[in-house]
PDB file of N, CA and C in Angstrom:
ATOM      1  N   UNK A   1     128.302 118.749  91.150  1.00  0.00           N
ATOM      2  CA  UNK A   1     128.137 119.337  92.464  1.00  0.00           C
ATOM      3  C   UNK A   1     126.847 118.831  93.100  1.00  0.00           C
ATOM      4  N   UNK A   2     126.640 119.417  94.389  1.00  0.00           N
ATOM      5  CA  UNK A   2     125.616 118.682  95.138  1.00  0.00           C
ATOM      6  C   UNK A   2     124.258 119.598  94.733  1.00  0.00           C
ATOM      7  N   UNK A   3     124.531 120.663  93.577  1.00  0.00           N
ATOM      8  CA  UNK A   3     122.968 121.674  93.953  1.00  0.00           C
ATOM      9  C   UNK A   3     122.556 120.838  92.387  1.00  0.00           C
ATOM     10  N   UNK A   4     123.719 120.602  91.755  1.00  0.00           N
ATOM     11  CA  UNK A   4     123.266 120.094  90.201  1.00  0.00           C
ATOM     12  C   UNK A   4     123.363 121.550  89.328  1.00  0.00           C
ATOM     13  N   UNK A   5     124.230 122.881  89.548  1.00  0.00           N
ATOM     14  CA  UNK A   5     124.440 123.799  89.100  1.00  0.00           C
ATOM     15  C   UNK A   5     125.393 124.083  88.592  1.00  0.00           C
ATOM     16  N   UNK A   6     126.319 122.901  88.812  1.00  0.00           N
ATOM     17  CA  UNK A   6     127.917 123.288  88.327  1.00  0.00           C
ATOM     18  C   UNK A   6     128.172 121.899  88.124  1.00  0.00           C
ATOM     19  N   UNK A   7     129.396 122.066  87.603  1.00  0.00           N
ATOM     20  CA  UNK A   7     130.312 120.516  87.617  1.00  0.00           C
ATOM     21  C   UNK A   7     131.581 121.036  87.785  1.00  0.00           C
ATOM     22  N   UNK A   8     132.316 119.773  88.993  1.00  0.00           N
ATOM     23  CA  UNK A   8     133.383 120.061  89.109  1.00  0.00           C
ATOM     24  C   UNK A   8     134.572 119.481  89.044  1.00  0.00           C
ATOM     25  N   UNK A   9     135.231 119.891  87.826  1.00  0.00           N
ATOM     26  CA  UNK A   9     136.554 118.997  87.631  1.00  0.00           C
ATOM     27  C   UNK A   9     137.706 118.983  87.898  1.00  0.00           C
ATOM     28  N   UNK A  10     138.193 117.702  88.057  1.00  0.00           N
ATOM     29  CA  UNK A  10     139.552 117.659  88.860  1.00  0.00           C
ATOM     30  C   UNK A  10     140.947 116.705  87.983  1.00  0.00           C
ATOM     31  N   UNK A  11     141.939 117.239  87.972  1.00  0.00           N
ATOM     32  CA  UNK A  11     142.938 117.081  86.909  1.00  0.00           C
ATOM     33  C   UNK A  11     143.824 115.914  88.113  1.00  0.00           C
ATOM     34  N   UNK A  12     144.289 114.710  87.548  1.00  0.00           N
ATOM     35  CA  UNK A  12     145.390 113.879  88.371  1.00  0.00           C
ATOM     36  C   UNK A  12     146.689 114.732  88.343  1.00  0.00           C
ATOM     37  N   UNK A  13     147.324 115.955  88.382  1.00  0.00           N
ATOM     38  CA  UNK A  13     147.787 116.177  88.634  1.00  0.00           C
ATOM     39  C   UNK A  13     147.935 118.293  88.593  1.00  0.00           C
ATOM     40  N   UNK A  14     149.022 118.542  89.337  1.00  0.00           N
ATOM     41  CA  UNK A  14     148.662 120.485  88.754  1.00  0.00           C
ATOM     42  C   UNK A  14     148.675 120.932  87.870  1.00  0.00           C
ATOM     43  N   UNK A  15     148.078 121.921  87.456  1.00  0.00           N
ATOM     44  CA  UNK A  15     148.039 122.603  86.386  1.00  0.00           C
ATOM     45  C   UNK A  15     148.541 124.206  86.290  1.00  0.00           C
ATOM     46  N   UNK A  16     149.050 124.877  85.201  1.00  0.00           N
ATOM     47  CA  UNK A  16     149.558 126.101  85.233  1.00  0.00           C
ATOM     48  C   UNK A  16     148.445 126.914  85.484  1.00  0.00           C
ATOM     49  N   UNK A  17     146.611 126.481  85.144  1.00  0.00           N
ATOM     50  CA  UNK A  17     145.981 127.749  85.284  1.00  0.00           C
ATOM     51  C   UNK A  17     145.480 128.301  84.175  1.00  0.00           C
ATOM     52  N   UNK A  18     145.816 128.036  83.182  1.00  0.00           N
ATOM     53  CA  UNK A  18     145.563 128.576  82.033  1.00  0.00           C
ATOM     54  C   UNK A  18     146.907 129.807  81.467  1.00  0.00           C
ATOM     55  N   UNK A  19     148.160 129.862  82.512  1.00  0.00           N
ATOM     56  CA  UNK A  19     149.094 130.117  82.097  1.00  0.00           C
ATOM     57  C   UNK A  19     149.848 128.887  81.014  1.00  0.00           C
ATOM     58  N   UNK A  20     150.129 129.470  79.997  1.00  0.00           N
ATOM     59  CA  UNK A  20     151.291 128.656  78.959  1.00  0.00           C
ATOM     60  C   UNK A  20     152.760 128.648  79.435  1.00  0.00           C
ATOM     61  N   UNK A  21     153.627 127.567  79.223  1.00  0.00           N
ATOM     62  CA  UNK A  21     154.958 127.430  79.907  1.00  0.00           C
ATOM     63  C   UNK A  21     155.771 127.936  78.093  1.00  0.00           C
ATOM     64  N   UNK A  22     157.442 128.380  78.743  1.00  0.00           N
ATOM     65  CA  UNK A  22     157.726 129.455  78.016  1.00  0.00           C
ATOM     66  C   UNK A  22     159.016 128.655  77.837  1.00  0.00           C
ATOM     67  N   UNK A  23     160.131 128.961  76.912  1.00  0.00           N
ATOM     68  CA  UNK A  23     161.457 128.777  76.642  1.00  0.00           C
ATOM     69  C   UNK A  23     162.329 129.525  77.270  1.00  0.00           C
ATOM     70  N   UNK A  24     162.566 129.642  78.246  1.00  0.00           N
ATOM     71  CA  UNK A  24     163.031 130.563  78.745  1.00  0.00           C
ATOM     72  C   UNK A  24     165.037 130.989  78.519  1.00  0.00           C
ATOM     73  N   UNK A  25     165.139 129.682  78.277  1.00  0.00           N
ATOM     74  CA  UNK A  25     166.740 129.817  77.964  1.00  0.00           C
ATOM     75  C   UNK A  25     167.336 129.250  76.718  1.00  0.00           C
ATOM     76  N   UNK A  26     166.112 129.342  76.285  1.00  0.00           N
ATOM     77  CA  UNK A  26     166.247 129.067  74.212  1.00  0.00           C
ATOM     78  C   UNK A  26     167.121 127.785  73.649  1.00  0.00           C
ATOM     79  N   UNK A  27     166.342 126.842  74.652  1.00  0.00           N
ATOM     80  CA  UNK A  27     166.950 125.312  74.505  1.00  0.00           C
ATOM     81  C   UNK A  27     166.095 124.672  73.436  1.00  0.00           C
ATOM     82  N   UNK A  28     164.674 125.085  73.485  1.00  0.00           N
ATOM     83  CA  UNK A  28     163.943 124.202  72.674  1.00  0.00           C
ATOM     84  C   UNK A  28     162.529 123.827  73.641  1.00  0.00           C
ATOM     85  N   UNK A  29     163.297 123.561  75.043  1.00  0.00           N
ATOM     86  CA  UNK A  29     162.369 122.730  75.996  1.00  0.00           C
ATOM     87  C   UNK A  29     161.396 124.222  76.983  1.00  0.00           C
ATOM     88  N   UNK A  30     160.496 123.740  76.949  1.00  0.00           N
ATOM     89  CA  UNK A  30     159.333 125.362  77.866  1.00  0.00           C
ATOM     90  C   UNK A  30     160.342 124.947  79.411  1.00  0.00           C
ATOM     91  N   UNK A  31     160.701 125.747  80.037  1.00  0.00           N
ATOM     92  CA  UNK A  31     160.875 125.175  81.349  1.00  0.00           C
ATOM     93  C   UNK A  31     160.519 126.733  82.485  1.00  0.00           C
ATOM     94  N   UNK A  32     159.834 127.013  81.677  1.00  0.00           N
ATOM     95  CA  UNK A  32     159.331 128.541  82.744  1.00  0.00           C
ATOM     96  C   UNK A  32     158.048 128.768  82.530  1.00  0.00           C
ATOM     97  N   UNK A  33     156.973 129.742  83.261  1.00  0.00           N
ATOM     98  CA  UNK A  33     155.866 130.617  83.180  1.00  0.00           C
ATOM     99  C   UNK A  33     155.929 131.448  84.034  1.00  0.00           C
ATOM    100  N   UNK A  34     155.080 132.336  83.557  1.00  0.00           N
ATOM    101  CA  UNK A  34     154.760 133.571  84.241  1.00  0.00           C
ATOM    102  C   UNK A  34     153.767 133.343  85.199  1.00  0.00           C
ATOM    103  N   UNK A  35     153.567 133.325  86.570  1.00  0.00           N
ATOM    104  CA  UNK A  35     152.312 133.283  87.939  1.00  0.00           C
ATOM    105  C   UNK A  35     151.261 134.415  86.756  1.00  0.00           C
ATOM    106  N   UNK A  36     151.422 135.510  86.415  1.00  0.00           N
ATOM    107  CA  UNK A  36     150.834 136.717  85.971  1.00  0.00           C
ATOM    108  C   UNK A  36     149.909 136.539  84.508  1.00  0.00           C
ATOM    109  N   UNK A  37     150.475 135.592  84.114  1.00  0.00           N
ATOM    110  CA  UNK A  37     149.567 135.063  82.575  1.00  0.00           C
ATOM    111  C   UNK A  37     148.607 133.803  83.215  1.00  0.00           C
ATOM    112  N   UNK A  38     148.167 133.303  84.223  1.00  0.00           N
ATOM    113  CA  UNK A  38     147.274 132.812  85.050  1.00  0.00           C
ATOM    114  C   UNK A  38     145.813 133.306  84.441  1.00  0.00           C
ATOM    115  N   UNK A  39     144.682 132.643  84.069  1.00  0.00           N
ATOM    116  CA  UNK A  39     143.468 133.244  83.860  1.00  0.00           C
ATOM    117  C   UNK A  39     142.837 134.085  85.393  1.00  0.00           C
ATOM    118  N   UNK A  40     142.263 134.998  84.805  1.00  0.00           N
ATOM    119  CA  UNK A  40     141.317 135.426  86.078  1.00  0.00           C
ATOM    120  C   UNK A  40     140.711 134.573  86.726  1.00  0.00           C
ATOM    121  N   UNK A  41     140.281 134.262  88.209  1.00  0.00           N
ATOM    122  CA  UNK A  41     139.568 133.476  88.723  1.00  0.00           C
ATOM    123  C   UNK A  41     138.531 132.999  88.155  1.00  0.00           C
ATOM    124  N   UNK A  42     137.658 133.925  87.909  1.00  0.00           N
ATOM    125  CA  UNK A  42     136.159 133.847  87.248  1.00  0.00           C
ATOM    126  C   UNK A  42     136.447 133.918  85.436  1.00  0.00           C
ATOM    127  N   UNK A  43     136.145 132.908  84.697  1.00  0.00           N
ATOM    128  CA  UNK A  43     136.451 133.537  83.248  1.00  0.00           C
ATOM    129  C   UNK A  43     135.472 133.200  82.185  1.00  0.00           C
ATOM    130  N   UNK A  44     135.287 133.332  81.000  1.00  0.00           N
ATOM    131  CA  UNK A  44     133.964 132.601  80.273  1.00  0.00           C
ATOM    132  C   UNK A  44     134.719 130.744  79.637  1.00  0.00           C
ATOM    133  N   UNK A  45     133.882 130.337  79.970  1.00  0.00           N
ATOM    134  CA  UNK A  45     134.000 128.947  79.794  1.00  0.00           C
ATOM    135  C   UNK A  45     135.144 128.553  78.808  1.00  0.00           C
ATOM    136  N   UNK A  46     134.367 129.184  77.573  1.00  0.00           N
ATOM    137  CA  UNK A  46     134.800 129.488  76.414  1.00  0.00           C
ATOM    138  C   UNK A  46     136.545 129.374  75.865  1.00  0.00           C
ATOM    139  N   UNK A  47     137.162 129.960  77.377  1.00  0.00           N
ATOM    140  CA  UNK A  47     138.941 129.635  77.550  1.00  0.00           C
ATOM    141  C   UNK A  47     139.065 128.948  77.582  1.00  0.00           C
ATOM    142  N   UNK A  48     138.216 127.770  78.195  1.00  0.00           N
ATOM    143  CA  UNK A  48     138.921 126.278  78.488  1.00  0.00           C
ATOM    144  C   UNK A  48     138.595 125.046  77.845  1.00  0.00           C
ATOM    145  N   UNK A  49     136.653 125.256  77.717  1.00  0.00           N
ATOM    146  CA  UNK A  49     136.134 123.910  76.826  1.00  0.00           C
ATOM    147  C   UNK A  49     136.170 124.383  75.686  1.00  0.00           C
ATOM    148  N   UNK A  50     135.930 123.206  74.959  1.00  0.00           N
ATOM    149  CA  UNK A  50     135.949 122.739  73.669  1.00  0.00           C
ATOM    150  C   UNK A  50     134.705 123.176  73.019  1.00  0.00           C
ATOM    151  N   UNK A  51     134.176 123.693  72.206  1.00  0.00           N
ATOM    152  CA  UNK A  51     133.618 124.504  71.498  1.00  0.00           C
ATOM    153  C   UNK A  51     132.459 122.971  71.576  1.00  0.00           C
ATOM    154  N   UNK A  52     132.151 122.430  71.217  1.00  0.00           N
ATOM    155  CA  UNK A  52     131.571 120.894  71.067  1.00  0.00           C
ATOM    156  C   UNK A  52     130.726 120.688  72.343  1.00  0.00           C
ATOM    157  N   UNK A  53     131.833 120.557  73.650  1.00  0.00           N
ATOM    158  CA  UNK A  53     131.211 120.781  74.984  1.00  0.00           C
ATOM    159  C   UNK A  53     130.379 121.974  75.155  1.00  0.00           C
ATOM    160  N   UNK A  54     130.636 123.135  74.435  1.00  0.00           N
ATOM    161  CA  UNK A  54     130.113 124.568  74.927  1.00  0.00           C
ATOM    162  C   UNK A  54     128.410 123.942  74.328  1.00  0.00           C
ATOM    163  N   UNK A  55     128.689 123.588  73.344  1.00  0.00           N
ATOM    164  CA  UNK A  55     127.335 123.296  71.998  1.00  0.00           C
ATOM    165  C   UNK A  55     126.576 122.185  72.255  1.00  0.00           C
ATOM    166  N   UNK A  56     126.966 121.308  73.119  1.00  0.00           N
ATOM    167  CA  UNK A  56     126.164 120.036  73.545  1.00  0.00           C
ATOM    168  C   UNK A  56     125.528 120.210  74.257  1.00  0.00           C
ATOM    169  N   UNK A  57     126.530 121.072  76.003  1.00  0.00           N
ATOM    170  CA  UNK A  57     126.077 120.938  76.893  1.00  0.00           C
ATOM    171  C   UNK A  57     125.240 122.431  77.222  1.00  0.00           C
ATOM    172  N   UNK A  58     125.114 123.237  76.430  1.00  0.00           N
ATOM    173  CA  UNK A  58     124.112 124.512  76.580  1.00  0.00           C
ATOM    174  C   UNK A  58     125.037 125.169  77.561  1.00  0.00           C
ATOM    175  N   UNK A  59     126.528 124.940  77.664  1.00  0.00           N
ATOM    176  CA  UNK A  59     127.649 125.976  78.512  1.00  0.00           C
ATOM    177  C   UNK A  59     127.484 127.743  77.536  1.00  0.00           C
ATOM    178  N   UNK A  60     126.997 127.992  76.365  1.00  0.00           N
ATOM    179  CA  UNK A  60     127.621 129.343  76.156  1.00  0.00           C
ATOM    180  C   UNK A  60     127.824 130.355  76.873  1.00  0.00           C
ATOM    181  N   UNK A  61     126.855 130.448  78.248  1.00  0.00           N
ATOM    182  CA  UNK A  61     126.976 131.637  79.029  1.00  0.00           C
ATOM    183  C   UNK A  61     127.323 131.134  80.609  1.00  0.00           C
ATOM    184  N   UNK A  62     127.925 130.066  80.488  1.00  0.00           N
ATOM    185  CA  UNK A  62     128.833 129.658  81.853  1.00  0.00           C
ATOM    186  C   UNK A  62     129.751 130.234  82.071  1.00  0.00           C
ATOM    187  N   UNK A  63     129.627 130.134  83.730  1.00  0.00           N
ATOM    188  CA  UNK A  63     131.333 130.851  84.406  1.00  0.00           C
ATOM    189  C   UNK A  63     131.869 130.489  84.773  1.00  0.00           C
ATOM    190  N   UNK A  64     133.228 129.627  84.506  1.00  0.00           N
ATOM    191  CA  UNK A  64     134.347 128.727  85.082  1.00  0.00           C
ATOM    192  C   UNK A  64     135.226 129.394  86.111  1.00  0.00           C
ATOM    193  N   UNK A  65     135.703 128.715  86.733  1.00  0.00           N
ATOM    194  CA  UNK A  65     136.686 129.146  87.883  1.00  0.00           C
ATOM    195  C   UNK A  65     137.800 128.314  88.244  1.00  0.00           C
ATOM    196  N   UNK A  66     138.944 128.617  88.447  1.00  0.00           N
ATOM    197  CA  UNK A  66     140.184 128.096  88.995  1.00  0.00           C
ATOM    198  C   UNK A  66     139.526 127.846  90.344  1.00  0.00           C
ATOM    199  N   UNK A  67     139.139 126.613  91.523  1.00  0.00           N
ATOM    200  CA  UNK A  67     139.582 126.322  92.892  1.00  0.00           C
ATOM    201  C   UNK A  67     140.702 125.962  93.476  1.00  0.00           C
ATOM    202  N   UNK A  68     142.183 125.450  92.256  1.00  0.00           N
ATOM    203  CA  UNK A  68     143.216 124.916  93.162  1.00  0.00           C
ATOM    204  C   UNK A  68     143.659 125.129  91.683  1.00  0.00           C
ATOM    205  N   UNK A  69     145.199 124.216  91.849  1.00  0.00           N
ATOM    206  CA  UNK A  69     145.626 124.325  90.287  1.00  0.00           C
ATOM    207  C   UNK A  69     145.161 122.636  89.477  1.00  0.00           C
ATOM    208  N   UNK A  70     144.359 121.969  90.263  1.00  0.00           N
ATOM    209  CA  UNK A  70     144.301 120.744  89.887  1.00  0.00           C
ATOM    210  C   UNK A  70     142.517 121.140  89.753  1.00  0.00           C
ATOM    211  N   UNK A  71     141.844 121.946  90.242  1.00  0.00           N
ATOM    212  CA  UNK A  71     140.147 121.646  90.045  1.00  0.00           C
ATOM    213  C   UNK A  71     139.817 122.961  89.801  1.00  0.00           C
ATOM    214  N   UNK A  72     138.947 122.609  88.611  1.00  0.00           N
ATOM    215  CA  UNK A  72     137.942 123.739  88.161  1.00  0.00           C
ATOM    216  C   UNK A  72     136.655 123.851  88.304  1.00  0.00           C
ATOM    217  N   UNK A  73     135.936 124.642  88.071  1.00  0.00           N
ATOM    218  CA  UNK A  73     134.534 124.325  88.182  1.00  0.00           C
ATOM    219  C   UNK A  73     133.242 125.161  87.361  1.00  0.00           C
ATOM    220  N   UNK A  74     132.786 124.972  86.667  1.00  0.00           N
ATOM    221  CA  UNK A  74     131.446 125.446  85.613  1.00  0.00           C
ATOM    222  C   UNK A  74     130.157 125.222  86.048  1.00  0.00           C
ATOM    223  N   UNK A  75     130.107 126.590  86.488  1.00  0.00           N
ATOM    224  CA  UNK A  75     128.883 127.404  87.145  1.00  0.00           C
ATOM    225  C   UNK A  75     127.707 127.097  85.796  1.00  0.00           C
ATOM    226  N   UNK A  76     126.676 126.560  85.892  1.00  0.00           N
ATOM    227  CA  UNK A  76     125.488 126.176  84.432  1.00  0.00           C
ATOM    228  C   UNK A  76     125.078 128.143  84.149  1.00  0.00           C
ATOM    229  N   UNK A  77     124.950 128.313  83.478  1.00  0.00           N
ATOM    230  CA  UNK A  77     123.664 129.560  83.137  1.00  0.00           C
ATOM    231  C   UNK A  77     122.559 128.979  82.991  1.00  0.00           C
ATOM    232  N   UNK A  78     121.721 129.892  82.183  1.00  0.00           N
ATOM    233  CA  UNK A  78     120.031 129.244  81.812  1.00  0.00           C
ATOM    234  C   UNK A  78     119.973 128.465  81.149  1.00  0.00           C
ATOM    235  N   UNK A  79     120.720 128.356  80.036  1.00  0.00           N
ATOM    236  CA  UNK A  79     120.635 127.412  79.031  1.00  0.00           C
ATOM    237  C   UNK A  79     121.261 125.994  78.925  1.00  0.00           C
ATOM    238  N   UNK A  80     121.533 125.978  80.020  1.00  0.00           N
ATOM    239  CA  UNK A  80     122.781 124.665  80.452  1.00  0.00           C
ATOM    240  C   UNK A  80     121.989 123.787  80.691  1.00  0.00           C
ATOM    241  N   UNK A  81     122.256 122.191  79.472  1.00  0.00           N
ATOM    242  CA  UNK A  81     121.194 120.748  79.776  1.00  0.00           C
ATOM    243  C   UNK A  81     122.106 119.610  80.058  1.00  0.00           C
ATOM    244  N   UNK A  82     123.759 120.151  80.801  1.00  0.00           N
ATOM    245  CA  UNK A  82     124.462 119.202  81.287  1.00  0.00           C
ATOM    246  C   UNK A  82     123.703 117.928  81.941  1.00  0.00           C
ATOM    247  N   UNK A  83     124.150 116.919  81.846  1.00  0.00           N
ATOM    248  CA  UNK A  83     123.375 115.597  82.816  1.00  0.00           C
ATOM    249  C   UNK A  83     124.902 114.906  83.227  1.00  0.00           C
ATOM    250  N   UNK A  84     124.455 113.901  83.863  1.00  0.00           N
ATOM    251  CA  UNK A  84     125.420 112.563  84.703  1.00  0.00           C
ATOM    252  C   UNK A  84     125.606 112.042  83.446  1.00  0.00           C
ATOM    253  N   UNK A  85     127.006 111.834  83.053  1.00  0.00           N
ATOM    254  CA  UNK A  85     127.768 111.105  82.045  1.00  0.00           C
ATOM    255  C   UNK A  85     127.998 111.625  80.695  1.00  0.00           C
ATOM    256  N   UNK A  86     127.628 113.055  80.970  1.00  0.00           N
ATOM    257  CA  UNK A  86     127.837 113.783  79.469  1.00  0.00           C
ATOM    258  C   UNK A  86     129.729 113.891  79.512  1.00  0.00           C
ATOM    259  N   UNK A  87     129.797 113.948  78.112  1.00  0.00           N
ATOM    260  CA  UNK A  87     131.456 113.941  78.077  1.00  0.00           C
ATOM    261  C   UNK A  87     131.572 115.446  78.534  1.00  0.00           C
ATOM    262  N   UNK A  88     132.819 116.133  78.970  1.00  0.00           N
ATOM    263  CA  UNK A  88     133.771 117.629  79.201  1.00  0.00           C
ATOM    264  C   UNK A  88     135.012 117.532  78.420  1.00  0.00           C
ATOM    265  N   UNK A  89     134.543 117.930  77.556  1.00  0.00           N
ATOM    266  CA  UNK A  89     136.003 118.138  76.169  1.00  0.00           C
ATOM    267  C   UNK A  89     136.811 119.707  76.455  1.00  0.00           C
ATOM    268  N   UNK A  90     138.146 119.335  76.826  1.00  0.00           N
ATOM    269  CA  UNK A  90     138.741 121.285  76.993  1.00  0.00           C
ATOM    270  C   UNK A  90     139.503 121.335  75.387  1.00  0.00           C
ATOM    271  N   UNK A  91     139.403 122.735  75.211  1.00  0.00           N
ATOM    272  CA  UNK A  91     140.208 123.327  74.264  1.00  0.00           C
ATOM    273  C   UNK A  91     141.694 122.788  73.972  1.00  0.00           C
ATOM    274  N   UNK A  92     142.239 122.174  72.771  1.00  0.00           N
ATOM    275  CA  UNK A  92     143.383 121.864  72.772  1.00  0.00           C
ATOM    276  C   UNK A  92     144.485 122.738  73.247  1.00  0.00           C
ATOM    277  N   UNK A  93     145.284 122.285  73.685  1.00  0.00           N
ATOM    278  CA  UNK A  93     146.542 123.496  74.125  1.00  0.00           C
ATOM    279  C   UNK A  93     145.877 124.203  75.169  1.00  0.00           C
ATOM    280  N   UNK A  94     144.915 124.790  75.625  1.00  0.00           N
ATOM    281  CA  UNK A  94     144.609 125.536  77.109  1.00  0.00           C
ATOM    282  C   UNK A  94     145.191 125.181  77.987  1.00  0.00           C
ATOM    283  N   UNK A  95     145.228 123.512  78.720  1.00  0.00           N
ATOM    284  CA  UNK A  95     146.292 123.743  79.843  1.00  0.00           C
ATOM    285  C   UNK A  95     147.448 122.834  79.972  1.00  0.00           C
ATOM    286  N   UNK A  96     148.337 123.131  80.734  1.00  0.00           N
ATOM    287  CA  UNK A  96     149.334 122.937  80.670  1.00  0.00           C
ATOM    288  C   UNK A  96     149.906 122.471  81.875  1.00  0.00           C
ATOM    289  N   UNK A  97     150.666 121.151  82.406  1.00  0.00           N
ATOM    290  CA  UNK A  97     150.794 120.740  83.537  1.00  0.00           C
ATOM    291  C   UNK A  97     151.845 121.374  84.246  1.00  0.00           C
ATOM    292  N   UNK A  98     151.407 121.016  85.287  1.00  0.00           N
ATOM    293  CA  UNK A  98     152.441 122.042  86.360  1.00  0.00           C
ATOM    294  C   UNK A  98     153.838 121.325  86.599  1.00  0.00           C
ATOM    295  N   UNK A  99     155.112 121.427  86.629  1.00  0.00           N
ATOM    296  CA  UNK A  99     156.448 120.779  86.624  1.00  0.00           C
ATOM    297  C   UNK A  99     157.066 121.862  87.549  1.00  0.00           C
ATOM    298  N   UNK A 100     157.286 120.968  88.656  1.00  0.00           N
ATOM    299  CA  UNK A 100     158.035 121.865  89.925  1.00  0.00           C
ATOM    300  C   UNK A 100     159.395 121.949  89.470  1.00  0.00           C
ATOM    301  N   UNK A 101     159.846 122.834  89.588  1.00  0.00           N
ATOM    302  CA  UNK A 101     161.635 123.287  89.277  1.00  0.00           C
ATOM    303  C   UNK A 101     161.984 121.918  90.167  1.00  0.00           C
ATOM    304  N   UNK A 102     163.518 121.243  89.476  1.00  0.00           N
ATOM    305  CA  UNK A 102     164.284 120.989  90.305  1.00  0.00           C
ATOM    306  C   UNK A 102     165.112 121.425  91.072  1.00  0.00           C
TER     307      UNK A 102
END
């Protein structure tokens, strides 16, 4: 960001949100989610990065946020020594791409 307080990331394509996609007609294949299993706007980092990122970059007491379903963004706390070109590792399995019904 422009204050140097956050970083803000952006996915090439949508994302569920931190909602998981579901089986819905017991084929095998996820082809549903719930809007309602969506993370809260505001959530602890902790849901999304990678434990590694939390520990490198001094994120433990950051506050992430949904802006769209494609960009997020991590608000620093006090302890945050993020810089220009540090890696952002997310939690395996957290998100999940968005697939418009046909």
């Amino acid at each position: 960001s422009g204050s140097g307080r956050s970083i803000v990331a952006t996915f090439d394509s949508a994302t569920l949100m931190g909602a998981a996609p579901r089986d819905s007609d017991g084929d095998g294949a996820p082809d549903a989610h719930d809007e309602a299993d969506a993370w809260p706007r505001v959530f602890g980092c902790g849901r999304l990065l990678a434990q590694r990122t939390l520990d490198e970059l001094g994120l433990a007491d950051a506050a992430c946020s949904w802006e769209s379903a494609q960009t997020f963004v991590v608000r620093f706390g006090l302890g945050a020594k993020a810089a220009v070109g540090d890696g952002l590792f997310l939690r395996s399995g957290a998100i999940f791409a968005h697939v418009p019904s046909a």
